[in-house]
C-alpha atoms as a PDB file:
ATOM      1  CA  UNK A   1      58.645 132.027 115.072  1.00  0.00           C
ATOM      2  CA  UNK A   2      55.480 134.050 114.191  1.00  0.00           C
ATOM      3  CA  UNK A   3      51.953 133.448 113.303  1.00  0.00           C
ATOM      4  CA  UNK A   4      49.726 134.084 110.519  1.00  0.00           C
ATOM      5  CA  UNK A   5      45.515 133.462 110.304  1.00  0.00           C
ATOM      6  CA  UNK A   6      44.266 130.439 108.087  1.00  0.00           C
ATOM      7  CA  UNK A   7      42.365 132.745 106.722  1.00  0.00           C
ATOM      8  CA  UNK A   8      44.937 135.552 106.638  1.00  0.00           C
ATOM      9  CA  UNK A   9      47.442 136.259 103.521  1.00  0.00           C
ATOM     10  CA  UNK A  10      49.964 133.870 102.371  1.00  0.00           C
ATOM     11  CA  UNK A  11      52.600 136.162 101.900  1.00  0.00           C
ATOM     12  CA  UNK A  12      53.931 135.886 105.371  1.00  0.00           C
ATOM     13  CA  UNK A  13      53.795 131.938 105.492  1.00  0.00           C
ATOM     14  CA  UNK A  14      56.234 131.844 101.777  1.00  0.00           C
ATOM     15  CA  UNK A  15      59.364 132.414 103.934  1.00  0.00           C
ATOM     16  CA  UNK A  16      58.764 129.964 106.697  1.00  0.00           C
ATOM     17  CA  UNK A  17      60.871 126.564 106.931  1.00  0.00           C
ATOM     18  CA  UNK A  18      58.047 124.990 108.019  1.00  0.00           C
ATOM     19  CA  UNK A  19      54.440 125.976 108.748  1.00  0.00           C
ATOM     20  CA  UNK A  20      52.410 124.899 112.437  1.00  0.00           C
ATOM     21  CA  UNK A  21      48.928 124.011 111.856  1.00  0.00           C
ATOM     22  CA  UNK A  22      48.186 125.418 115.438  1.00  0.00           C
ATOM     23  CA  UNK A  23      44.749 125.604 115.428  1.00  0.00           C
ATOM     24  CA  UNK A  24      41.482 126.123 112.705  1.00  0.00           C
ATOM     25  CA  UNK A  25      38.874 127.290 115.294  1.00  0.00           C
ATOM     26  CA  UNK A  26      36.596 128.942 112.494  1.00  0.00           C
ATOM     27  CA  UNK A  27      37.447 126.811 109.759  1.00  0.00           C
ATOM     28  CA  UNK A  28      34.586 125.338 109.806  1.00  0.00           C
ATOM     29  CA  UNK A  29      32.535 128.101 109.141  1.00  0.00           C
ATOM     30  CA  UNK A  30      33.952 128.145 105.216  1.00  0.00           C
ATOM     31  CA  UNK A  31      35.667 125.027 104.666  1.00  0.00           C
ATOM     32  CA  UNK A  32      35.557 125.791 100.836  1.00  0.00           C
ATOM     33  CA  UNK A  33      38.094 129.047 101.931  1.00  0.00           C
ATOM     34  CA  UNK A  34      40.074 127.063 104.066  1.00  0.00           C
ATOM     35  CA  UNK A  35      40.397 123.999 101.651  1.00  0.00           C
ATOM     36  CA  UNK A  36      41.554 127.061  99.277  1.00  0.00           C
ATOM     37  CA  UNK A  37      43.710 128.315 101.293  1.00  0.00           C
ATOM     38  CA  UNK A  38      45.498 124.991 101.960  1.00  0.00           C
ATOM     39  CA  UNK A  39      45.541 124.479  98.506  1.00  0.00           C
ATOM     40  CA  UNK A  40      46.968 127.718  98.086  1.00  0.00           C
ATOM     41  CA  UNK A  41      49.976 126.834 100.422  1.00  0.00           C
ATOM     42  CA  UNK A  42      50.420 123.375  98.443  1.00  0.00           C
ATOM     43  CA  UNK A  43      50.677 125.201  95.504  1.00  0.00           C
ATOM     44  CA  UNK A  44      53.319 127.874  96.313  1.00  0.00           C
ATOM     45  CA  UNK A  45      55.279 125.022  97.973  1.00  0.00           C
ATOM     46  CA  UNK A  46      54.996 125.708 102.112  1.00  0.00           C
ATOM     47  CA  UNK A  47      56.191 123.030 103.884  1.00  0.00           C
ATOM     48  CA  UNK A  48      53.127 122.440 106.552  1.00  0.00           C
ATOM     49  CA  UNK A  49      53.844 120.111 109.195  1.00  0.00           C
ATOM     50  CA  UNK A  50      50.540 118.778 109.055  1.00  0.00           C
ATOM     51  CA  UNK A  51      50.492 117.777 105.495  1.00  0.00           C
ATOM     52  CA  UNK A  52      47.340 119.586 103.991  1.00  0.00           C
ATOM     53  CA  UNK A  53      45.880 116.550 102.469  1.00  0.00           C
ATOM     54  CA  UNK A  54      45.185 114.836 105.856  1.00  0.00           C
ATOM     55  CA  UNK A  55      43.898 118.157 106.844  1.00  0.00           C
ATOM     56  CA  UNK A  56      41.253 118.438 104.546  1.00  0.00           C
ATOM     57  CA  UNK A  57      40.355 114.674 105.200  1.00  0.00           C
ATOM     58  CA  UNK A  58      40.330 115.226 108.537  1.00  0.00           C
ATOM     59  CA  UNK A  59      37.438 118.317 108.163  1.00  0.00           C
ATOM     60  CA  UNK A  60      35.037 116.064 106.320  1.00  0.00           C
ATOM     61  CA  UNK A  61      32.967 115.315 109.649  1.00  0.00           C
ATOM     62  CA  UNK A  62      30.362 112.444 107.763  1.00  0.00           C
END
């Protein structure tokens, strides 16, 4: 196990099983670079646990 910042590289999260949506304390200070970033992990095919569609649901707050 090891841990990696949302708004960190994705290098270290390509050779994970499966990826822990622990916790996005300060992703609400650029959800644009965190909806990116989730994209980003969609796109090179990390498995989150969390899938990153509900995630981005979940940060519209209206």
């Amino acid at each position: 196990m090891s841990s990696a910042p949302g708004n960190g590289l994705i290098a270290p999260l390509l050779a994970a099983g499966l990826m822990v949506l622990h916790s996005t304390w300060d992703c609400h200070r650029n959800v644009a670079a965190f909806s990116g970033w989730l994209l980003t992990l969609e796109q090179r095919g990390v498995k989150v646990l969390r899938p990153p569609t509900i995630v981005r649901w979940n940060l519209d707050k209206r």
